[in-house]
C-alpha atoms as a PDB file:
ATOM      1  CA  UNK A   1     -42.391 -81.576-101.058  1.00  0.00           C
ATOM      2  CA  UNK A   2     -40.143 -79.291 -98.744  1.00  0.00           C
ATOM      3  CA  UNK A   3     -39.452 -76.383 -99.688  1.00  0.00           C
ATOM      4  CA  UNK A   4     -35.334 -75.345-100.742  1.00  0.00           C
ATOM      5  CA  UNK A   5     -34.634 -71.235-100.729  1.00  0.00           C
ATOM      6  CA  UNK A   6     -31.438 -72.671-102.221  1.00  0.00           C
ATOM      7  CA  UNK A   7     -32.341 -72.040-105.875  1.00  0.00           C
ATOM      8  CA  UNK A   8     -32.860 -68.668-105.232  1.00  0.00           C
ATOM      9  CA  UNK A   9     -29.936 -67.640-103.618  1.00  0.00           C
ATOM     10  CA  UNK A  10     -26.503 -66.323-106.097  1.00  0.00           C
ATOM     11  CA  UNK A  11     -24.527 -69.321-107.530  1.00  0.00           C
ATOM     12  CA  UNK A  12     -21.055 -69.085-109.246  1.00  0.00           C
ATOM     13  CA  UNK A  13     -20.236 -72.206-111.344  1.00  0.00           C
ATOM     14  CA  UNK A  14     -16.650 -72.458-112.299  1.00  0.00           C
ATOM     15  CA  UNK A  15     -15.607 -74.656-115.366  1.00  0.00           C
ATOM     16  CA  UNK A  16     -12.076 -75.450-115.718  1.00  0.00           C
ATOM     17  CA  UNK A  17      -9.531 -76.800-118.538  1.00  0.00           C
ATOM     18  CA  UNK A  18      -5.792 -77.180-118.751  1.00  0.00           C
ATOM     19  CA  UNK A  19      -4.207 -77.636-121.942  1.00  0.00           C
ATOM     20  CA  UNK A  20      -0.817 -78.153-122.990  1.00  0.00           C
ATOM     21  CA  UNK A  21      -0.318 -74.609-124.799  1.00  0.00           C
ATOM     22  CA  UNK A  22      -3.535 -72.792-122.684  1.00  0.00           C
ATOM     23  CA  UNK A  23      -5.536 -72.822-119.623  1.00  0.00           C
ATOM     24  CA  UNK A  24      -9.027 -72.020-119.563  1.00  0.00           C
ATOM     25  CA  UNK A  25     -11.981 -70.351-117.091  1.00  0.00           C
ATOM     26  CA  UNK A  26     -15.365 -70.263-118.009  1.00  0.00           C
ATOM     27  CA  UNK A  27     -17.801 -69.341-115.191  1.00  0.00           C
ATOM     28  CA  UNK A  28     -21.530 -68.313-114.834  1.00  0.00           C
ATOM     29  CA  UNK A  29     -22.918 -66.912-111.886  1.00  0.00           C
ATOM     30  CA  UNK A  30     -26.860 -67.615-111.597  1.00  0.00           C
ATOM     31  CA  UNK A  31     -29.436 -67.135-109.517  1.00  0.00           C
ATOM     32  CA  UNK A  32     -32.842 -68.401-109.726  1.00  0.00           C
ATOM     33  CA  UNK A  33     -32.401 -70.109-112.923  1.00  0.00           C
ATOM     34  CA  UNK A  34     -31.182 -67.048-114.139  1.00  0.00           C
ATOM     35  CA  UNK A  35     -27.797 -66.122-115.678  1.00  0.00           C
ATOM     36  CA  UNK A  36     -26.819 -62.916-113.866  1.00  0.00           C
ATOM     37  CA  UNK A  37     -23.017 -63.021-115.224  1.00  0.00           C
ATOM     38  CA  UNK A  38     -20.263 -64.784-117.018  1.00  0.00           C
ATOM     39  CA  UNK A  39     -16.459 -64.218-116.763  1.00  0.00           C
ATOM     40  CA  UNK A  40     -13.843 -66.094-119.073  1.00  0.00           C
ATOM     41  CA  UNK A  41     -10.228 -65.636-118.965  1.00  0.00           C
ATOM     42  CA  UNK A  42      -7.104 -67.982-120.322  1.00  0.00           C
ATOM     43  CA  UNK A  43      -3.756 -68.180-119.272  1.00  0.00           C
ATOM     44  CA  UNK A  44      -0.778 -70.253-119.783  1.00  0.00           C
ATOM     45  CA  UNK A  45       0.026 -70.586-116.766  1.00  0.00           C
ATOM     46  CA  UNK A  46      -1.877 -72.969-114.062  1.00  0.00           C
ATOM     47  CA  UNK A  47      -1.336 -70.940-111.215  1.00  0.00           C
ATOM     48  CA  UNK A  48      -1.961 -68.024-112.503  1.00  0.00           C
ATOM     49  CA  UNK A  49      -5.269 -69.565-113.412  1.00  0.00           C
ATOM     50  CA  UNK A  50      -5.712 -70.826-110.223  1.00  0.00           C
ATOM     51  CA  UNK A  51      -4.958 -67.657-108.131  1.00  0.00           C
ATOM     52  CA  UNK A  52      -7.757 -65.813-110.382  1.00  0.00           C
ATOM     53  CA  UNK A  53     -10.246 -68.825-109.714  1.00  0.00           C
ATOM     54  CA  UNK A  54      -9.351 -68.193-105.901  1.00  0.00           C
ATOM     55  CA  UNK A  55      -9.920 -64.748-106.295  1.00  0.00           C
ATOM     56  CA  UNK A  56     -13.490 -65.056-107.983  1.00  0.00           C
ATOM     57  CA  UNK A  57     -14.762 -67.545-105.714  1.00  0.00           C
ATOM     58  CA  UNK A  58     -14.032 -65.389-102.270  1.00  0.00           C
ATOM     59  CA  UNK A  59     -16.791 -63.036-103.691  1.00  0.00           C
ATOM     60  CA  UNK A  60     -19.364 -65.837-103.724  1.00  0.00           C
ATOM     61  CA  UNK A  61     -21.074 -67.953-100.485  1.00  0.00           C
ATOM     62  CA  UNK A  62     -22.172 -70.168-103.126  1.00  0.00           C
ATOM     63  CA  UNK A  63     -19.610 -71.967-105.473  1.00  0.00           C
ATOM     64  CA  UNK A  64     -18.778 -74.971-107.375  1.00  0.00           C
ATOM     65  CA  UNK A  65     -15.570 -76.044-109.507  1.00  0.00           C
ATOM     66  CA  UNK A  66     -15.372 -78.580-112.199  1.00  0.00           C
ATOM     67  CA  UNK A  67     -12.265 -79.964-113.641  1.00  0.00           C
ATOM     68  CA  UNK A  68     -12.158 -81.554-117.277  1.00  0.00           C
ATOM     69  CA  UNK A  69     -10.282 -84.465-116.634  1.00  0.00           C
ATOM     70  CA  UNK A  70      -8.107 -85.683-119.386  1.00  0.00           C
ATOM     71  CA  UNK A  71      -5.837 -88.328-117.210  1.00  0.00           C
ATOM     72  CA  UNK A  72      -5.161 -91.180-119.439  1.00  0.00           C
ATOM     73  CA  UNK A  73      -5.768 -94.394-117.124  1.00  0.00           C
ATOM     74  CA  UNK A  74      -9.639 -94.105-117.781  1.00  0.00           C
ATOM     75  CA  UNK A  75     -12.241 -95.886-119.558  1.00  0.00           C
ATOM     76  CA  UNK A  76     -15.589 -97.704-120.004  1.00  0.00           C
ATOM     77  CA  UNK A  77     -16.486-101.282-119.759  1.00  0.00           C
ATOM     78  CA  UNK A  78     -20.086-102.655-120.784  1.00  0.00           C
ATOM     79  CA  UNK A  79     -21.314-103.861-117.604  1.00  0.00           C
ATOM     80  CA  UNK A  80     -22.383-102.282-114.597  1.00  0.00           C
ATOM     81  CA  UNK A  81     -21.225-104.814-112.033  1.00  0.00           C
ATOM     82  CA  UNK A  82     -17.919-104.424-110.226  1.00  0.00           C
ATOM     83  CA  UNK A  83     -17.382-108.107-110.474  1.00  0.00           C
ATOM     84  CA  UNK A  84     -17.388-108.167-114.795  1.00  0.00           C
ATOM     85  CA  UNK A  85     -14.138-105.570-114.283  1.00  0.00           C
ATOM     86  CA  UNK A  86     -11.450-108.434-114.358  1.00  0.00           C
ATOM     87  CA  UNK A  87     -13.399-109.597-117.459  1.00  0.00           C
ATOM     88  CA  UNK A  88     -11.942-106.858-119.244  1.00  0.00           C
ATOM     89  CA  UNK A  89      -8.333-106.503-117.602  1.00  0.00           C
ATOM     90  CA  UNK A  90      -9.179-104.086-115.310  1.00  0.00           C
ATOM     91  CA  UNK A  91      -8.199-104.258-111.282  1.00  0.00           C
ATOM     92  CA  UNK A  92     -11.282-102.680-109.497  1.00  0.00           C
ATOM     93  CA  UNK A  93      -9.145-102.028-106.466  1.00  0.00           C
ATOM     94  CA  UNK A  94      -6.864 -99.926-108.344  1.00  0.00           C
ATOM     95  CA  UNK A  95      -9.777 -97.411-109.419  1.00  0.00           C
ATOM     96  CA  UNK A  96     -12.723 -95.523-109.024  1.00  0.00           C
ATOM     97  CA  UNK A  97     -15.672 -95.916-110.802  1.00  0.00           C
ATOM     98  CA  UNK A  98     -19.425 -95.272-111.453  1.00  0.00           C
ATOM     99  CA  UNK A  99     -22.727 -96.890-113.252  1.00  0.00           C
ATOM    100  CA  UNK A 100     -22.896 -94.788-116.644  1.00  0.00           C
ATOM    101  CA  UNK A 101     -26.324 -96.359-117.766  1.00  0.00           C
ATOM    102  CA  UNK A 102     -25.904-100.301-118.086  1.00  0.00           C
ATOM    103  CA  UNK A 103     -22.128 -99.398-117.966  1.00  0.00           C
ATOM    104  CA  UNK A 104     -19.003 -98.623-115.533  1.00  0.00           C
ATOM    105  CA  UNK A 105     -16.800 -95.360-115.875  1.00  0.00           C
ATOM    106  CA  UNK A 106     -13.539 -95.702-114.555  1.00  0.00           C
ATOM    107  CA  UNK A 107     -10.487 -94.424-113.640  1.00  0.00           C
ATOM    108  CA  UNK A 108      -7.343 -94.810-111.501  1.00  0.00           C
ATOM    109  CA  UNK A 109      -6.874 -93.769-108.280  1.00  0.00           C
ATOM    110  CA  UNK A 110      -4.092 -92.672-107.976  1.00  0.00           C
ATOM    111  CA  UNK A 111      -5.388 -89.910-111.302  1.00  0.00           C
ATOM    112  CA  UNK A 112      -8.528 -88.863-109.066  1.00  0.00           C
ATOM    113  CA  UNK A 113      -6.409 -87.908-106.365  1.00  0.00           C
ATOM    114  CA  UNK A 114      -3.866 -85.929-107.955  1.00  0.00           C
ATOM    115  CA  UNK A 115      -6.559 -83.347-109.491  1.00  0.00           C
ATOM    116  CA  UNK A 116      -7.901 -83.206-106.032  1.00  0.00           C
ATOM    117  CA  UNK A 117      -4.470 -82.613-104.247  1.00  0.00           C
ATOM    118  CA  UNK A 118      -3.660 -79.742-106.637  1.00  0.00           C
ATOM    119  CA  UNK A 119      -6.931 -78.061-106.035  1.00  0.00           C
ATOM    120  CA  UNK A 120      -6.237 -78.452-102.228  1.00  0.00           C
ATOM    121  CA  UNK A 121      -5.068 -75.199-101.694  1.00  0.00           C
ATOM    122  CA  UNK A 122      -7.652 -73.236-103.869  1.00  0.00           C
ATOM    123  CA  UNK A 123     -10.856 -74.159-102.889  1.00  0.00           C
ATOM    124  CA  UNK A 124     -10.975 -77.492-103.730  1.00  0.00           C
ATOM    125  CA  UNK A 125     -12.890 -79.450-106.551  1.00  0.00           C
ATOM    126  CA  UNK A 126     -16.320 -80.490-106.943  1.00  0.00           C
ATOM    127  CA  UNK A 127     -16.885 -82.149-110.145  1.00  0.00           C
ATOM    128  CA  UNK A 128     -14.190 -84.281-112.439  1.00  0.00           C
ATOM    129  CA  UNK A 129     -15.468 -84.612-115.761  1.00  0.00           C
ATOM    130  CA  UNK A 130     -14.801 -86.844-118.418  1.00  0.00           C
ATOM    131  CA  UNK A 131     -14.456 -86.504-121.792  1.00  0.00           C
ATOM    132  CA  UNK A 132     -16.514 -90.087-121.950  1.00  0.00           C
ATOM    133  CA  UNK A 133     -18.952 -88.828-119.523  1.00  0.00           C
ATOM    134  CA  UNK A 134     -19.071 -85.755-121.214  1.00  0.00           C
ATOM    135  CA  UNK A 135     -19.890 -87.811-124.817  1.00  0.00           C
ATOM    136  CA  UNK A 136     -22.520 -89.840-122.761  1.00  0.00           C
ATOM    137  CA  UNK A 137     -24.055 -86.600-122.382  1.00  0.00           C
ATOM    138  CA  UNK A 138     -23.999 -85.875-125.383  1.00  0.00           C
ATOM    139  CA  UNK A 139     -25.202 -88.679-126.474  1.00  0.00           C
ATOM    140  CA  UNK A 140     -28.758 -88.506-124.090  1.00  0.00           C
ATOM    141  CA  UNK A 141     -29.698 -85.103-125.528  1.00  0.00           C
ATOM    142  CA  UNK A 142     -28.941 -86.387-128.988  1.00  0.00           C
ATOM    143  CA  UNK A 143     -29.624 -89.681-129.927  1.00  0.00           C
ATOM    144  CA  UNK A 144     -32.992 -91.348-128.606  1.00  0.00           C
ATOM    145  CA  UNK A 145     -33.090 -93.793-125.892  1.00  0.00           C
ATOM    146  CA  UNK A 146     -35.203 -95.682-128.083  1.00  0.00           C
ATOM    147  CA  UNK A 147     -33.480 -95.668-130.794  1.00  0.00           C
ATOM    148  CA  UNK A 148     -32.152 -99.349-132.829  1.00  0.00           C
ATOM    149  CA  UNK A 149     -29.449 -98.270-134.726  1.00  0.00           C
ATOM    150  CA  UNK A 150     -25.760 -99.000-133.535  1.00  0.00           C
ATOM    151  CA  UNK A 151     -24.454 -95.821-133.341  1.00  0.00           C
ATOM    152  CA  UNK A 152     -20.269 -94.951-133.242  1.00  0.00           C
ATOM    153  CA  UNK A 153     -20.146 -91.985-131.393  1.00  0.00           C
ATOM    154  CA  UNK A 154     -16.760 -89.825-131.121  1.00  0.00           C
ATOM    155  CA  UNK A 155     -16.041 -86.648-128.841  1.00  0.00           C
ATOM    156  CA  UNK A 156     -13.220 -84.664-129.342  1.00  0.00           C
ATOM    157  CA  UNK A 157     -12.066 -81.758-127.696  1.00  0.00           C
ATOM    158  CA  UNK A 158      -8.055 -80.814-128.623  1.00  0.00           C
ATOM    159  CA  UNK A 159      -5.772 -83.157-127.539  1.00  0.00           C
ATOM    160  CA  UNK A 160      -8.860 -85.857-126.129  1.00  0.00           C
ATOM    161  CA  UNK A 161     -10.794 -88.147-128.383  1.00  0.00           C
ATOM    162  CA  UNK A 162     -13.739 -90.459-126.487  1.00  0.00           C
ATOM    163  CA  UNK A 163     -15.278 -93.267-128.606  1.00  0.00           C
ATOM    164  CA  UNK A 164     -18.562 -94.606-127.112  1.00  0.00           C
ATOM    165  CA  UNK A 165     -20.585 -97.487-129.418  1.00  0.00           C
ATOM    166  CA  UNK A 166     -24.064 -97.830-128.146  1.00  0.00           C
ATOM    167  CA  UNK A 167     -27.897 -98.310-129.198  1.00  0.00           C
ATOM    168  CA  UNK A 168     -30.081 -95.968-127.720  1.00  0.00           C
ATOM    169  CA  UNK A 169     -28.532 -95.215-124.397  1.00  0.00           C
ATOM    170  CA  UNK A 170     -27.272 -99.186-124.005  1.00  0.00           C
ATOM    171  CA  UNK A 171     -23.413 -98.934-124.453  1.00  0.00           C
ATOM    172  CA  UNK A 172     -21.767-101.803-125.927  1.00  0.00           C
ATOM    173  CA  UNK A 173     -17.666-100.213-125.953  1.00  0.00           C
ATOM    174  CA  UNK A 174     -16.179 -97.360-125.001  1.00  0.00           C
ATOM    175  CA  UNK A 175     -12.657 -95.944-125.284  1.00  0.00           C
ATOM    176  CA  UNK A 176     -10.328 -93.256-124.639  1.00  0.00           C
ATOM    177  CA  UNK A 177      -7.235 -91.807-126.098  1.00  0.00           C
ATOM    178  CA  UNK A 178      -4.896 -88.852-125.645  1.00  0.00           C
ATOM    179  CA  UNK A 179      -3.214 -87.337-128.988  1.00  0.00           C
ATOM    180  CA  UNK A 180      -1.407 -84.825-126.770  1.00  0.00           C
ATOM    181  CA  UNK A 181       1.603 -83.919-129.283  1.00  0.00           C
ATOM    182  CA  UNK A 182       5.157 -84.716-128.897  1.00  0.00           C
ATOM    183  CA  UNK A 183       8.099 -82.530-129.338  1.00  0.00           C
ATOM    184  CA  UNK A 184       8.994 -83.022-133.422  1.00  0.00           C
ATOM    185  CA  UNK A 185      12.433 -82.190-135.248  1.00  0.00           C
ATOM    186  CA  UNK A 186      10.267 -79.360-136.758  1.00  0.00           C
ATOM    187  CA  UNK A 187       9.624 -78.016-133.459  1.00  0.00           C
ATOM    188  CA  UNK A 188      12.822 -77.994-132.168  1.00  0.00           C
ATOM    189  CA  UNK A 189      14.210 -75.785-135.428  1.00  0.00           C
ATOM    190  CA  UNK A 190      11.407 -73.427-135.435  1.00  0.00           C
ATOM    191  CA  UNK A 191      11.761 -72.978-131.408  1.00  0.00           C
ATOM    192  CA  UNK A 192      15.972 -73.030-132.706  1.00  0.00           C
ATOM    193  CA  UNK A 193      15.447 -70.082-135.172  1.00  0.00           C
ATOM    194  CA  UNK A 194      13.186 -68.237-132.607  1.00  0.00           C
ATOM    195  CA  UNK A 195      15.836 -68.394-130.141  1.00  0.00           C
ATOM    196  CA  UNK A 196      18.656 -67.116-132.705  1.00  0.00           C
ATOM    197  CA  UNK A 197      16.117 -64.359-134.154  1.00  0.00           C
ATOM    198  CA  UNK A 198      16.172 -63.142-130.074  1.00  0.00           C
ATOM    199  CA  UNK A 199      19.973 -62.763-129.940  1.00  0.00           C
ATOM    200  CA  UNK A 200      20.324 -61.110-132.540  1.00  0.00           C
ATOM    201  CA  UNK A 201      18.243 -58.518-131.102  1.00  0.00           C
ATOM    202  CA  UNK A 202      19.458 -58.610-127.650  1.00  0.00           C
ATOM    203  CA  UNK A 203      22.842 -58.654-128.219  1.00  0.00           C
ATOM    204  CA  UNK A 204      24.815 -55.480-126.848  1.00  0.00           C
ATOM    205  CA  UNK A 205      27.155 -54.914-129.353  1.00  0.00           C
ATOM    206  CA  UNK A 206      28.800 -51.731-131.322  1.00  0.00           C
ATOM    207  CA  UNK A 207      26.108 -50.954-134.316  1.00  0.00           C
ATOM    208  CA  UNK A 208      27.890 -47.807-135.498  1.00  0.00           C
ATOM    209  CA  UNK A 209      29.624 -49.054-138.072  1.00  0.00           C
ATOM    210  CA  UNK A 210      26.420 -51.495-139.155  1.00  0.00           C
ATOM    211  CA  UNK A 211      23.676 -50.665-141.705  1.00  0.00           C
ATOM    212  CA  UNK A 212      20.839 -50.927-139.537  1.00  0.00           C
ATOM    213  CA  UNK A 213      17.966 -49.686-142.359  1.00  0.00           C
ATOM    214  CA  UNK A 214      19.986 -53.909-143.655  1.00  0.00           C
ATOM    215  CA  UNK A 215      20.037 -55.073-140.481  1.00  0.00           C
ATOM    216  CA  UNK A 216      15.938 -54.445-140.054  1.00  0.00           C
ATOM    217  CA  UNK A 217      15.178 -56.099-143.077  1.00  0.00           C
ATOM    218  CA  UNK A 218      17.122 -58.960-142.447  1.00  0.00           C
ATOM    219  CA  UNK A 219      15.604 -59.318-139.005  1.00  0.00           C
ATOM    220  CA  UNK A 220      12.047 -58.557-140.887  1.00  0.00           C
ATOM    221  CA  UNK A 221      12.900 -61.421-143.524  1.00  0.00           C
ATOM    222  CA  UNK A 222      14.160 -64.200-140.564  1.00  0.00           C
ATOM    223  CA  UNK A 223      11.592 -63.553-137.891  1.00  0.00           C
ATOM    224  CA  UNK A 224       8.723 -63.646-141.208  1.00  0.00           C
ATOM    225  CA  UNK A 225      10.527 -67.011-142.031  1.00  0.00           C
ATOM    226  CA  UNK A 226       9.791 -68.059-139.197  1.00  0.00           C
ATOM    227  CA  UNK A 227       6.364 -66.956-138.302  1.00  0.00           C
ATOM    228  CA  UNK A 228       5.854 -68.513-141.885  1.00  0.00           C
ATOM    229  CA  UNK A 229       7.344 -71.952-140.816  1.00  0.00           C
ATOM    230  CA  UNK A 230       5.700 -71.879-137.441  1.00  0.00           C
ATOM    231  CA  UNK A 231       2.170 -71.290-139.330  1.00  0.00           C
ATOM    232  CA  UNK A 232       3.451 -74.797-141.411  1.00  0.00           C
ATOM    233  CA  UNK A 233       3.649 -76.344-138.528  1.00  0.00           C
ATOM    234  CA  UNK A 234       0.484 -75.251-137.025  1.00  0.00           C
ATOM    235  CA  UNK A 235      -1.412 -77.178-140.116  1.00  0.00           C
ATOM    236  CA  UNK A 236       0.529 -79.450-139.750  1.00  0.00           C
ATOM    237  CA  UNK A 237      -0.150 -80.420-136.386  1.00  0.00           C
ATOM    238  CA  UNK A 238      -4.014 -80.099-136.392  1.00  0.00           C
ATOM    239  CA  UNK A 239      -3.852 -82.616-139.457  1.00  0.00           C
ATOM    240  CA  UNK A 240      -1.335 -85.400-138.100  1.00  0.00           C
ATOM    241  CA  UNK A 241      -3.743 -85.077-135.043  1.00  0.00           C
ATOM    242  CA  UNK A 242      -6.886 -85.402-137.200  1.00  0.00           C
ATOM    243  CA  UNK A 243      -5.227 -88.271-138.710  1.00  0.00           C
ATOM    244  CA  UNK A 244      -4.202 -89.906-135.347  1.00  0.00           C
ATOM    245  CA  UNK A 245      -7.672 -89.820-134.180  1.00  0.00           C
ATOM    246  CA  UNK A 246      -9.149 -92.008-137.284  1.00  0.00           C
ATOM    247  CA  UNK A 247      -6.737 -94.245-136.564  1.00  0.00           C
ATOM    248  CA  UNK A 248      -7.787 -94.524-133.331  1.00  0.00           C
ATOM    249  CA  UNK A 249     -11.454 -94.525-134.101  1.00  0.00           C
ATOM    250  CA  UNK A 250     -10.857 -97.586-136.510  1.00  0.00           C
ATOM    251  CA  UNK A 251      -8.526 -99.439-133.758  1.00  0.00           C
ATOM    252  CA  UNK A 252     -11.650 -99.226-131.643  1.00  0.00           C
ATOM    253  CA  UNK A 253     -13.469-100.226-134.090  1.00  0.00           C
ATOM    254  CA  UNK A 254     -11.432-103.083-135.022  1.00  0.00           C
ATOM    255  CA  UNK A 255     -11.411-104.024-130.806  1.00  0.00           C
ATOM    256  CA  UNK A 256     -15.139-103.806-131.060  1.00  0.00           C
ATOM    257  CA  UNK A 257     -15.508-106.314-134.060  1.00  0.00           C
ATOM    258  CA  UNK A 258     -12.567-108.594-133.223  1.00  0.00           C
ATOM    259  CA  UNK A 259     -12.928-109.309-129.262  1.00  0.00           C
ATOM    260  CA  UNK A 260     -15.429-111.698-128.390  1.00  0.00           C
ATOM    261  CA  UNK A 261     -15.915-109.565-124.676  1.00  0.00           C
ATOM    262  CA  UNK A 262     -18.082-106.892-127.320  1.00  0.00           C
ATOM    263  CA  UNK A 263     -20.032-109.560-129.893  1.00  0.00           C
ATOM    264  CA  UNK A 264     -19.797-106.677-132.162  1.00  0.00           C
ATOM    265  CA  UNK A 265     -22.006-106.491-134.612  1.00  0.00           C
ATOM    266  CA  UNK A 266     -21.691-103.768-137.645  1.00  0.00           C
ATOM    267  CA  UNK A 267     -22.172 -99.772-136.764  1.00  0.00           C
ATOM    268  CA  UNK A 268     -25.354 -98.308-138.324  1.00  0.00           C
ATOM    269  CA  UNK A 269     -24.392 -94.509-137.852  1.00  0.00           C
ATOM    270  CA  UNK A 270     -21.159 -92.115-137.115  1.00  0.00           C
ATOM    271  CA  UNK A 271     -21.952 -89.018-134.722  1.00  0.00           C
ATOM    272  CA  UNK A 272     -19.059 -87.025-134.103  1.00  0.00           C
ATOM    273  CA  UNK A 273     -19.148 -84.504-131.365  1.00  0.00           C
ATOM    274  CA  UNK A 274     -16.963 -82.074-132.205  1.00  0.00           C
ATOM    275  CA  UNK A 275     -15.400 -78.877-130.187  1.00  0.00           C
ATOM    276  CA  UNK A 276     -12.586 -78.699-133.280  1.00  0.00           C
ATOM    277  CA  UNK A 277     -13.712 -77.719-135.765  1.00  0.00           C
ATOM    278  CA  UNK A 278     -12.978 -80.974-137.362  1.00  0.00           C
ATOM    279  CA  UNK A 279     -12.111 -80.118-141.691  1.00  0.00           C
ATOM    280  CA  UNK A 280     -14.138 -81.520-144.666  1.00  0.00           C
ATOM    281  CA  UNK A 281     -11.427 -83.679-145.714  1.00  0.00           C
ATOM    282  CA  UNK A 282     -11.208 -85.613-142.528  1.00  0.00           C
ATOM    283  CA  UNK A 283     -14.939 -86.272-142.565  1.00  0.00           C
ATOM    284  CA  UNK A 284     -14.733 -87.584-145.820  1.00  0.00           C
ATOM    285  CA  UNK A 285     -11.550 -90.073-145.545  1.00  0.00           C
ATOM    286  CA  UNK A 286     -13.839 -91.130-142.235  1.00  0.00           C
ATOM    287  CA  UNK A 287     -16.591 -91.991-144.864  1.00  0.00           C
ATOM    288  CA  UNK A 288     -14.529 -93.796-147.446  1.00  0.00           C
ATOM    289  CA  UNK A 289     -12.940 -95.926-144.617  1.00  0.00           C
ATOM    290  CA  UNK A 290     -16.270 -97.423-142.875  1.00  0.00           C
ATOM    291  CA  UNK A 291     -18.520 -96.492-145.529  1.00  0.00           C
ATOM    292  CA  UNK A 292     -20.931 -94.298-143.759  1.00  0.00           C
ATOM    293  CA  UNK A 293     -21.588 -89.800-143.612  1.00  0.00           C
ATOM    294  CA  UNK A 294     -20.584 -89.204-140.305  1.00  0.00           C
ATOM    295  CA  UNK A 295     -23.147 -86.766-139.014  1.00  0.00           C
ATOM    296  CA  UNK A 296     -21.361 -83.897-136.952  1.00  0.00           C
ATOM    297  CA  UNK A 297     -22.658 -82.194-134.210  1.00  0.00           C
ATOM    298  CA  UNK A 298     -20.441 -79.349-132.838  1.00  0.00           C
ATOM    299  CA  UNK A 299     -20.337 -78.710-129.092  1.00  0.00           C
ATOM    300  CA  UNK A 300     -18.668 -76.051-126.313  1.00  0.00           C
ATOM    301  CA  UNK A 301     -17.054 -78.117-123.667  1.00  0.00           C
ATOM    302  CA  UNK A 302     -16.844 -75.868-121.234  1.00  0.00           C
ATOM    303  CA  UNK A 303     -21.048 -75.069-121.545  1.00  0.00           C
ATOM    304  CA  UNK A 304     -21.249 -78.859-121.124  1.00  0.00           C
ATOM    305  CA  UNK A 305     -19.914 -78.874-117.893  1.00  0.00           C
ATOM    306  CA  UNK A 306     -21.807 -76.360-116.554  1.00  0.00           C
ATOM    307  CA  UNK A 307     -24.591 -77.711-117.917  1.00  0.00           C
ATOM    308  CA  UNK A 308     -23.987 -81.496-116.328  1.00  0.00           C
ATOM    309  CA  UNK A 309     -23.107 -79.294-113.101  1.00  0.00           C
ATOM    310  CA  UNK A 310     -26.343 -77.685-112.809  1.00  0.00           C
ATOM    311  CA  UNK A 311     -28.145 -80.945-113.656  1.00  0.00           C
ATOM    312  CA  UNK A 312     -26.209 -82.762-110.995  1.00  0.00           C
ATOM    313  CA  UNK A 313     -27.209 -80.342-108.578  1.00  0.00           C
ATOM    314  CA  UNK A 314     -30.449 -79.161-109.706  1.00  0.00           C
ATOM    315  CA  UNK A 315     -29.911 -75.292-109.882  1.00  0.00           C
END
């Protein structure tokens, strides 16, 4: 076996998310299997992101970026051959795909490209990841190859829920679905009130004649109101999208018993791979619904990547 210096030179490994509210950088420089440094910053901007990923990467010879790619036109269909992809509605010459054990990943195009064009001008990107190759991860370090149970296994990180149904590491289904939140009447009166709260203290106006010790208090009391209502919708959010991905779960579930493609047969064990913090109370309408625990396992996205990245590459 020839021998590679490359392992013990400095590596910087750059993971990278984009949310709807947040943007996140996680990277690790290492260097001989060693961690020599970590640097983590969020933003809501992209660019801004982007610029600081530009920046940290100039400092390194040795670099890699990974995306988490959330596109929606992806997917999983139970058969590794390119030919079974009409089977299941799919148009191979539309997408891109690859063999995820006895199974195809896949995803448009047109998707792939568009992460790749917007990197363009920073460095470019190494590594898309999905949040289904990300849960069949998961699932190899968890759940034993040999294993004969059917296992329902969900990933969810924010606004991206994977569903993967397998037995050992054969997969039998796998789906994906976006729960990215849409504008609600709620969220157009709290972003309403917020707006009105500004005026009133930007306003130039004559405030000699005004009781301003009143005037504080009443701007105390409406911008309280609304941090109040904006906390109410908060809650609210995380649950209707807690909610949303059950029902997803159990429309995949329902695909995976009803379409003759799958031959279904009934789930042994729930696994849920969670970066969410997913509550009590959703864990337990899961169980009365299917009529099995669901065993949770919580993860870190972002150390996932960099894990899969160093695998990949064997650093």
């Amino acid at each position: 076996m020839l021998f590679s210096p490359r392992k013990y030179m400095l590596h910087l490994f750059v993971c990278v998310i984009f949310e709807k509210d947040k943007h996140i950088v996680r990277a690790h420089s290492v260097k001989n299997s060693k961690l020599i440094n970590t640097y983590e910053k969020t933003f809501e901007e992209k660019e801004k992101l982007m610029s600081y990923v530009k920046s940290l990467v100039s400092d390194f010879q040795l670099y890699y970026v990974a995306l988490f790619f959330d596109k929606q036109i992806q997917g999983i269909v139970p058969s590794s051959s390119l030919k079974d992809m009409n089977n299941f509605g799919i148009n191979s010459k539309n997408i891109r795909s690859i063999v995820l054990e006895n199974a195809r990943l896949y995803s448009s195009i047109s998707a792939i490209n568009e992460c790749k064009d917007y990197f363009e001008d920073y460095g470019g990107v190494d590594f898309l990841y999905s949040p289904l190759a990300l849960l069949s991860y998961c699932i190899s370090k968890d759940i034993s190859k040999d294993s004969t149970k059917l296992s329902l296994c969900i990933y969810r990180h924010s606004y991206c829920v994977a569903v993967i149904i397998c037995k050992g590491r054969e997969i039998y289904f796998g789906s994906f679905f976006d729960l990215s939140p849409k504008d609600s009447d709620l969220d157009k009166k709290t972003q309403q009130e917020s707006e009105n709260a500004e005026e009133i203290q930007s306003d130039d106006v004559n405030i000699e004649n005004y009781d301003l010790d009143g005037l504080d208090n009443l701007l105390d009391d409406k911008l309280d109101d609304i941090k109040y209502k904006s906390s109410i919708k908060n809650d609210l959010s995380d649950f209707g999208d807690d909610m949303q991905m059950c029902s997803y779960v159990f429309m995949s579930l329902k695909e995976f018993y009803d379409n003759p493609l799958y031959k279904g047969n009934f789930i042994d064990e729930i696994v849920i791979f969670d970066n969410e913090n997913i509550s009590s109370a959703v864990l337990s309408y899961i169980e009365n619904e299917i009529f099995l625990e669901p065993r949770l396992v919580q993860i870190d996205t972002l150390e996932l990547m960099n894990e899969l990245m160093r695998k990949e590459l064997n650093i």
